[in-house]
Protein backbone atom coordinates (compact mmCIF):
# COMPACT_ATOMS: atom_id res chain seq x y z
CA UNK A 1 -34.32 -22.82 27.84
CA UNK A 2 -30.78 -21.87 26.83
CA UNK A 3 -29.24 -25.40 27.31
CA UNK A 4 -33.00 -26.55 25.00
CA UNK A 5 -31.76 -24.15 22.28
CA UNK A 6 -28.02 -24.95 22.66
CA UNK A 7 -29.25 -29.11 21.72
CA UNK A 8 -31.35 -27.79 18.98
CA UNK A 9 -28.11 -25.74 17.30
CA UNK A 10 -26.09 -28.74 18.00
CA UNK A 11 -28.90 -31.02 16.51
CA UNK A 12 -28.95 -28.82 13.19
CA UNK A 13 -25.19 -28.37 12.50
CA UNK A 14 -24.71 -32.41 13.25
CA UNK A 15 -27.96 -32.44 10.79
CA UNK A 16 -26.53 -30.01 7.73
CA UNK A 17 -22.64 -31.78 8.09
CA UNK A 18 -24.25 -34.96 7.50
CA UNK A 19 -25.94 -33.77 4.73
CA UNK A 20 -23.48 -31.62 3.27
CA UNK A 21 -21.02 -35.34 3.48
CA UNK A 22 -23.49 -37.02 1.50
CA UNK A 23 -24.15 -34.81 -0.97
CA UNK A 24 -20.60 -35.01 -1.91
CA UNK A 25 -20.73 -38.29 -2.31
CA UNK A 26 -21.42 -38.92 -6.06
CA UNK A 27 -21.88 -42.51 -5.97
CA UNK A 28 -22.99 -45.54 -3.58
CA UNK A 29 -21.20 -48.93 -3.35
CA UNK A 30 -22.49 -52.24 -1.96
CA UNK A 31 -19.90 -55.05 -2.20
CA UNK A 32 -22.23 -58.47 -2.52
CA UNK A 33 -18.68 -60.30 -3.16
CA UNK A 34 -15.29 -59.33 -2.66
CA UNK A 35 -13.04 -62.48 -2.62
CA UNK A 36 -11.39 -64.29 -5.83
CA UNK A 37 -12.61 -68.37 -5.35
CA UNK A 38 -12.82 -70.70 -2.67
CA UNK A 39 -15.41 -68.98 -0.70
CA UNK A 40 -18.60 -69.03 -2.97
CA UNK A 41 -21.05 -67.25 -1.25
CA UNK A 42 -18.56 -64.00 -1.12
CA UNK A 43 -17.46 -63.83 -5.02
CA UNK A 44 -17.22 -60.53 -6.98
CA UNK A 45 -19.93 -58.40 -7.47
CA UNK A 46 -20.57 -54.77 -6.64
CA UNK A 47 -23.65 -53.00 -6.83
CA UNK A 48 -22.82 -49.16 -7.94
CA UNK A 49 -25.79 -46.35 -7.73
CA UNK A 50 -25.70 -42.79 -8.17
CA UNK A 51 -26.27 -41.35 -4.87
CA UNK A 52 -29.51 -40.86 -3.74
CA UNK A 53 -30.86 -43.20 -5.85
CA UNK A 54 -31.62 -47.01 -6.15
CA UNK A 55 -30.96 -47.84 -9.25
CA UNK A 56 -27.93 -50.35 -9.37
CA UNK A 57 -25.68 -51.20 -11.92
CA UNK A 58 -23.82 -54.72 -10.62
CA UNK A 59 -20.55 -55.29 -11.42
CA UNK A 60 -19.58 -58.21 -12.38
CA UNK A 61 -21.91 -60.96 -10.24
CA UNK A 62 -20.26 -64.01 -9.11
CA UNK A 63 -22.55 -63.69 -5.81
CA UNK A 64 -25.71 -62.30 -5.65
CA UNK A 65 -28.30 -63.74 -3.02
CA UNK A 66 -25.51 -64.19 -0.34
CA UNK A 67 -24.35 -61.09 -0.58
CA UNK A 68 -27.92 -59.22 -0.87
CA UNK A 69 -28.82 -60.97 2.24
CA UNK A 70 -25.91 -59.97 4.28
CA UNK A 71 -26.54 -56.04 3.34
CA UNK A 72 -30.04 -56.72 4.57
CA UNK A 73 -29.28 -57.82 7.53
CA UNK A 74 -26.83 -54.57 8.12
CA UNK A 75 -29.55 -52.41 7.24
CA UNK A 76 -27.76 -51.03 4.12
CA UNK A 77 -30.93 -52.30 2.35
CA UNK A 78 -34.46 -53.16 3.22
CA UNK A 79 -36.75 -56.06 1.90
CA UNK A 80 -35.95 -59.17 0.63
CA UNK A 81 -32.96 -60.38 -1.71
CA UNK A 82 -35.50 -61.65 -4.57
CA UNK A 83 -37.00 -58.60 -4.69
CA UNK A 84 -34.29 -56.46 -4.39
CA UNK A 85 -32.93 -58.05 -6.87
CA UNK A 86 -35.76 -57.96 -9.57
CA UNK A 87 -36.18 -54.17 -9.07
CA UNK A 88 -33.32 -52.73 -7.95
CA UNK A 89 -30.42 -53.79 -10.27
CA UNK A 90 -31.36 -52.90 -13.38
CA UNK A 91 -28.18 -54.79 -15.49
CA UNK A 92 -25.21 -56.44 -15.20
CA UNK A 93 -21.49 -55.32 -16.20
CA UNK A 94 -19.42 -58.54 -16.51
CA UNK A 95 -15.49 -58.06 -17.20
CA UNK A 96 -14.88 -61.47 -18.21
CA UNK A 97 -16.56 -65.08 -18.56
CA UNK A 98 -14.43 -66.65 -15.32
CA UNK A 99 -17.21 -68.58 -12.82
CA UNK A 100 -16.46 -66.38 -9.73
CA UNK A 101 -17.29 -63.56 -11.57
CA UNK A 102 -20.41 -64.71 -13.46
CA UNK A 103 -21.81 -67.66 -11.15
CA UNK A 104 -24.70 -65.80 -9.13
CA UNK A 105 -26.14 -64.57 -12.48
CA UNK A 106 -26.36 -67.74 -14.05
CA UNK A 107 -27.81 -69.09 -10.88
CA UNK A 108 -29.97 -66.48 -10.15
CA UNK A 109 -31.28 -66.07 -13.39
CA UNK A 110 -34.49 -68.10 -13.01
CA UNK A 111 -36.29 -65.71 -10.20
CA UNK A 112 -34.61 -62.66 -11.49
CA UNK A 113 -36.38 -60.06 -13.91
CA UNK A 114 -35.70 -58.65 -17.63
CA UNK A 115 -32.34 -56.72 -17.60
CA UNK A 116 -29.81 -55.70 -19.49
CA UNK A 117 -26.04 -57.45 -19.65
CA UNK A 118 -23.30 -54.98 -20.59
CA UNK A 119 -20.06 -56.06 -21.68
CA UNK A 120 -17.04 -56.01 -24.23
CA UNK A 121 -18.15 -58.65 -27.18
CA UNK A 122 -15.35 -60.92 -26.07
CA UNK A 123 -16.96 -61.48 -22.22
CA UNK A 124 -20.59 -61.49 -24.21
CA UNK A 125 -19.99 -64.26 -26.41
CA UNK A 126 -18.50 -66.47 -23.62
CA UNK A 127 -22.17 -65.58 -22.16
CA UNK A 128 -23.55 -66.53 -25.12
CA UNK A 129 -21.50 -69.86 -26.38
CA UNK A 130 -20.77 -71.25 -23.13
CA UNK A 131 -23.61 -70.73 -20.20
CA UNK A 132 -26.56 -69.79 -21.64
CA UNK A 133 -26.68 -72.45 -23.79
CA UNK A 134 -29.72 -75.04 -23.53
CA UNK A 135 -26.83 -77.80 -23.28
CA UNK A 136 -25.82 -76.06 -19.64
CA UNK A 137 -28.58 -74.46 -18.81
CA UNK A 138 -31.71 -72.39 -20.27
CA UNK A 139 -30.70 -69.31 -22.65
CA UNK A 140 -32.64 -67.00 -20.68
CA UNK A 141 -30.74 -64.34 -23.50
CA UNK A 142 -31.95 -63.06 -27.11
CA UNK A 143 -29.68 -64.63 -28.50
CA UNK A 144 -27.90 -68.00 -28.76
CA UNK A 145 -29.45 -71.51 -28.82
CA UNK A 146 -33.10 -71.27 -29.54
CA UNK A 147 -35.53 -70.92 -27.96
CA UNK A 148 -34.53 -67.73 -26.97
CA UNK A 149 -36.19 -66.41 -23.40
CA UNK A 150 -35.59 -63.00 -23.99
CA UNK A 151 -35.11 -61.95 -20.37
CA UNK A 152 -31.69 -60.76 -20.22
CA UNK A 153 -30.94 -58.77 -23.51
CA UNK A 154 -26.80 -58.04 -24.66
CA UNK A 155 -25.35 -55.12 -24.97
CA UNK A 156 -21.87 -54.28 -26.41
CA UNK A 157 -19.99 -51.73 -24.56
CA UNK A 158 -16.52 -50.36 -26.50
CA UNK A 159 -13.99 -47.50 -25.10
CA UNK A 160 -14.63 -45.12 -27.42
CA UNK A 161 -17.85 -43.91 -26.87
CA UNK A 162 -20.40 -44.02 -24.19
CA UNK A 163 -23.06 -45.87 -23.75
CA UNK A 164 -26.35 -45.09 -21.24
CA UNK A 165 -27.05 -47.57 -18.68
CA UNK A 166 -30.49 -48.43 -18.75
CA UNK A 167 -33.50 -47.45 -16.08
CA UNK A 168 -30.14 -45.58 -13.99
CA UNK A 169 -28.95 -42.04 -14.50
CA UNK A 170 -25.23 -43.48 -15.26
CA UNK A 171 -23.28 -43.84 -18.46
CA UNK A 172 -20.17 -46.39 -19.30
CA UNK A 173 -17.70 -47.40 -21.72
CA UNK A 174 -15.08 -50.06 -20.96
CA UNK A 175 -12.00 -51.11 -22.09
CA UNK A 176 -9.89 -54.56 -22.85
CA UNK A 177 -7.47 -55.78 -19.92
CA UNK A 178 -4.86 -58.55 -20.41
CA UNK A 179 -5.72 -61.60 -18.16
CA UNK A 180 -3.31 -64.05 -18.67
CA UNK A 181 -2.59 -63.50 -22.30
CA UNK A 182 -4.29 -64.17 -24.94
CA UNK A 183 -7.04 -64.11 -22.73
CA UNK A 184 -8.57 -61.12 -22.08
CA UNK A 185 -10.78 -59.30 -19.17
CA UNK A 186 -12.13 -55.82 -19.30
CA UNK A 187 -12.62 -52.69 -17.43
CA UNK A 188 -15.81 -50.13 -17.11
CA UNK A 189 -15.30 -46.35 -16.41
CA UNK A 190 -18.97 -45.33 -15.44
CA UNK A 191 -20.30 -41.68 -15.53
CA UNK A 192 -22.87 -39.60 -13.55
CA UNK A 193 -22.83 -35.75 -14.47
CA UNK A 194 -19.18 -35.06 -14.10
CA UNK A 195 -18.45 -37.78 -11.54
CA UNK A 196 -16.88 -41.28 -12.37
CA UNK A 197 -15.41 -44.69 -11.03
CA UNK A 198 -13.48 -46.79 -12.44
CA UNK A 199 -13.87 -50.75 -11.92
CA UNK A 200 -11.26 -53.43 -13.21
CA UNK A 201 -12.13 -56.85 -13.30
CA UNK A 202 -9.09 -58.88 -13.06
CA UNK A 203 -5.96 -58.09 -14.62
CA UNK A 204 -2.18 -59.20 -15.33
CA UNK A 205 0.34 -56.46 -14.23
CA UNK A 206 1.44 -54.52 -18.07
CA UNK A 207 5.37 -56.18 -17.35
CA UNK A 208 4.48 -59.99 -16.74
CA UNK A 209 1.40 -59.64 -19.06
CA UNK A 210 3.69 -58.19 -22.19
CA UNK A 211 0.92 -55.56 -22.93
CA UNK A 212 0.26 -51.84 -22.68
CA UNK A 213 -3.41 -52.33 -21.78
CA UNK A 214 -3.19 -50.98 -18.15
CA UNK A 215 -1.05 -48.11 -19.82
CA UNK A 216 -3.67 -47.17 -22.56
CA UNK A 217 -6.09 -47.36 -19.65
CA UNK A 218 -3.83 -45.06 -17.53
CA UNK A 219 -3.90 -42.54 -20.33
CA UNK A 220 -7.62 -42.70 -20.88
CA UNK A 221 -8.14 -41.53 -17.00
CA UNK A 222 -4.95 -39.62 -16.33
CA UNK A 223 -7.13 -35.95 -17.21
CA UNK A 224 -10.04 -37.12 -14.46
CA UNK A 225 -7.65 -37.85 -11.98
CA UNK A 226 -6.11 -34.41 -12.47
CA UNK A 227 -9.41 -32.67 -12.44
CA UNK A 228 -10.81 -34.36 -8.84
CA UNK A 229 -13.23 -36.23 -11.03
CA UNK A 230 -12.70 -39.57 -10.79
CA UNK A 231 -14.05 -40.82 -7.67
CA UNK A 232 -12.10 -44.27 -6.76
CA UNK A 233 -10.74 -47.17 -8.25
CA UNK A 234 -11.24 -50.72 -7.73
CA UNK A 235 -8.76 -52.87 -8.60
CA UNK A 236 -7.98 -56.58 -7.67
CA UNK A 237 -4.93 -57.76 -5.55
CA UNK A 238 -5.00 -61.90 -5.88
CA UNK A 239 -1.78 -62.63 -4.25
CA UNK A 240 0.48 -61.72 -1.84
CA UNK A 241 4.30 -60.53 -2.99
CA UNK A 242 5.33 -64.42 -2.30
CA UNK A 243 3.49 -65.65 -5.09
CA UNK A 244 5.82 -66.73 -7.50
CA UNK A 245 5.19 -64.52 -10.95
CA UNK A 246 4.80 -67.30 -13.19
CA UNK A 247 1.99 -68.67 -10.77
CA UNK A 248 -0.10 -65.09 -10.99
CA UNK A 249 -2.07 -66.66 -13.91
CA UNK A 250 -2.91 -62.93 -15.04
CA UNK A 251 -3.28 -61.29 -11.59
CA UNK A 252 -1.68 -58.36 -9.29
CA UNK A 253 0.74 -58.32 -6.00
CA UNK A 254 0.71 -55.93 -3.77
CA UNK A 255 4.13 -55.10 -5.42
CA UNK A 256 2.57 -55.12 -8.84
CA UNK A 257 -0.50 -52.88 -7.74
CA UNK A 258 1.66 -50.23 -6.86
CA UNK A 259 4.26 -50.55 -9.73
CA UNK A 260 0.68 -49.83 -11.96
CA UNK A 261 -0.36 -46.84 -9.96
CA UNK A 262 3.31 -45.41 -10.51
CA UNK A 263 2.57 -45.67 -14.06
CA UNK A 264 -0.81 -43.96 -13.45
CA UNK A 265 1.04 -40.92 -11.00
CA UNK A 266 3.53 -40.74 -13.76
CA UNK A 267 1.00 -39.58 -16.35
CA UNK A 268 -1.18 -37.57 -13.27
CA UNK A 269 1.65 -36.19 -10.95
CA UNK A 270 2.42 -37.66 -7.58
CA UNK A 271 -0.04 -34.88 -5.27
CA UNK A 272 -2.65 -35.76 -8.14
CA UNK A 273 -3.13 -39.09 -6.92
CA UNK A 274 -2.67 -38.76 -3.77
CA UNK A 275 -5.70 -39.60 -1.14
CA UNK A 276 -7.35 -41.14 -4.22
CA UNK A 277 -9.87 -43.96 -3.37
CA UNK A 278 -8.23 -47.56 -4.49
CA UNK A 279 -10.74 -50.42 -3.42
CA UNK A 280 -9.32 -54.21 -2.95
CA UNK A 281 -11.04 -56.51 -4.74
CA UNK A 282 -10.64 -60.48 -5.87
CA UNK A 283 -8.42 -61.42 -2.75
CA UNK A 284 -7.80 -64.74 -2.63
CA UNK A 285 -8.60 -66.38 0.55
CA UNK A 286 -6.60 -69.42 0.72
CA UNK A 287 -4.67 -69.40 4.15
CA UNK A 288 -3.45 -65.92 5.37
CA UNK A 289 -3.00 -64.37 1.72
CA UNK A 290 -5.95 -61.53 3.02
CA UNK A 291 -3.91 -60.54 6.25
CA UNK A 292 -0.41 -60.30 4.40
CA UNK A 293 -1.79 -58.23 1.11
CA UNK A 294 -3.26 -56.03 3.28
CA UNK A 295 -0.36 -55.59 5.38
CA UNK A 296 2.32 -55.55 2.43
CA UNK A 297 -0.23 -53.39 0.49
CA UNK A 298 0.06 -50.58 3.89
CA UNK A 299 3.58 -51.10 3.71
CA UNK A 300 4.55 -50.45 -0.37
CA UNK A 301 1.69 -47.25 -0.10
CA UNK A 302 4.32 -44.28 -0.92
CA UNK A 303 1.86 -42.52 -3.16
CA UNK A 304 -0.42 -42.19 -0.29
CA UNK A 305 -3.18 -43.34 -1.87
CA UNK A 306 -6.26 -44.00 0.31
CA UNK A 307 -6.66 -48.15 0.61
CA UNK A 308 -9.98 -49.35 1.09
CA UNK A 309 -10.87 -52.69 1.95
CA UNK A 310 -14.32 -53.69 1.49
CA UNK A 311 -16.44 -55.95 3.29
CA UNK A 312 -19.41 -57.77 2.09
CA UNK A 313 -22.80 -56.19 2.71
CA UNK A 314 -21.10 -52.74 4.09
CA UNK A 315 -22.04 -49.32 2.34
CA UNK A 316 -19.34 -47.62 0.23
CA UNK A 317 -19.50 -43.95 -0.24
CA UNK A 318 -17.51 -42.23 -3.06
């Protein structure tokens, strides 16, 4: 009887620490895509829920199907892609008009259902000028070439207000990165109660990109780093430290990465952003580049930030 009740007390505490994990966890992650090219069926895209909930905001969506498929079959979600996919993400954020970031929506976009595309009005008019065009495929938009489908509908995000994400219980505004100047990519700071995360699409290091946009975007999140409110940050690393910098093409090092969150701990304070959440994305594939940023990436960590390499289809908790 005693050894009964001593299982039963183990049972509940293992039971309540669980619970008391997740619940302070403000935000779910599941990476369909984490790499930068080559590999098609793994490109960026990130589906990002409050919590407890199913409601899924995808950033940026270069794959889809793949990548709902392999979280499937690792249990982090249960029925099938299409319909996961029609009901479950309920818009799109897309940081910039580049294929691996915007590919699985276009291709997708037949089977999937009416949704919403967020974005800065830069990224949106590439949507609208150059894909969903009837000249490369059908404008499945409201607006654009006619006839207009009406199934996805555009809306304009800026940085200084916030905007509701609709059918979720999130909020966003998002903010103009420098990728490979003039040309420009964006960021989205998303919201829940006091919670947040902060996703870049891809971005030119501030020094080789002759621009202050990571520093204005520093500034902007310096106060909920310092109040324990901002929950990670994922930012892409495209090349190892051998790449030559006038081959980045508007991308980060390992080097460069870590330069950028100086900047950031300079505005914060070192212990600030220490143990903070920084997510990999947009590695590039091509030979052993994944092995060596990682490894270079461990190496250049002083600020003891906590790395996090995702893998496609595997729960994120934040």
């Amino acid at each position: 009887m005693y050894q009964r009740y001593l299982v039963m007390m183990a049972f509940l505490l293992m039971f309540y620490a669980g619970s008391a994990q997740s619940a302070g966890n403000a935000f779910k992650v599941i990476p369909l895509g984490i790499r930068g090219g080559v590999d098609e069926g793994n490109l960026s895209s990130y589906m990002l829920a409050v919590n407890g909930t199913d409601n899924y905001l995808c950033l940026d969506a270069g794959t889809l199907h793949d990548g709902l498929e392999k979280a499937v079959a690792n249990g982090i979600l249960k029925g099938e892609p299409a319909q996961i996919l029609k009901q479950q993400v309920k818009g799109y954020f897309i940081s910039h008009g580049h294929l691996d970031h915007i590919a699985g929506l276009v291709i997708n976009s037949p089977e999937d259902s009416a949704k919403v595309i967020y974005g800065l009005p830069y990224c949106l008019d590439i949507l609208k000028d150059k894909y969903f065009t009837w000249r490369n495929w059908a404008n499945f938009t409201n607006e654009g070439d006619k006839p207009l489908l009406n199934k996805y509908h555009y809306q304009p995000l800026s940085s200084d207000s916030e905007r509701a994400i609709e059918n979720t219980a999130m909020f966003a505004r998002a903010f103009t990165l420098s990728h490979s100047a003039p040309y420009q990519s964006s960021a989205i700071l998303v919201r829940h109660d006091d919670d947040n995360l902060l996703y870049l699409g891809d971005t030119g290091a501030d020094e080789i990109e002759k621009s202050d946009r990571l520093q204005q975007l520093w500034q902007q999140v310096a106060p909920l780093v310092k109040a324990k409110k901002l929950k990670a940050i994922f930012i892409e690393v495209s090349f190892p430290d051998e790449q030559p910098l006038n081959k980045l093409f508007g991308h980060l090092t390992p080097t460069l990465l870590m330069k950028e969150l100086s900047a950031l701990a300079s505005v914060t304070g070192e212990a600030a952003i220490k143990n903070l959440p920084v997510v990999i994305t947009h590695m590039k594939p091509s030979g052993n580049n994944e092995a060596m940023i990682k490894k270079q990436l461990v190496q250049l960590n002083k600020l003891q930030v906590n790395l996090v390499f995702p893998q496609q289809g595997k729960l994120l908790l934040f």
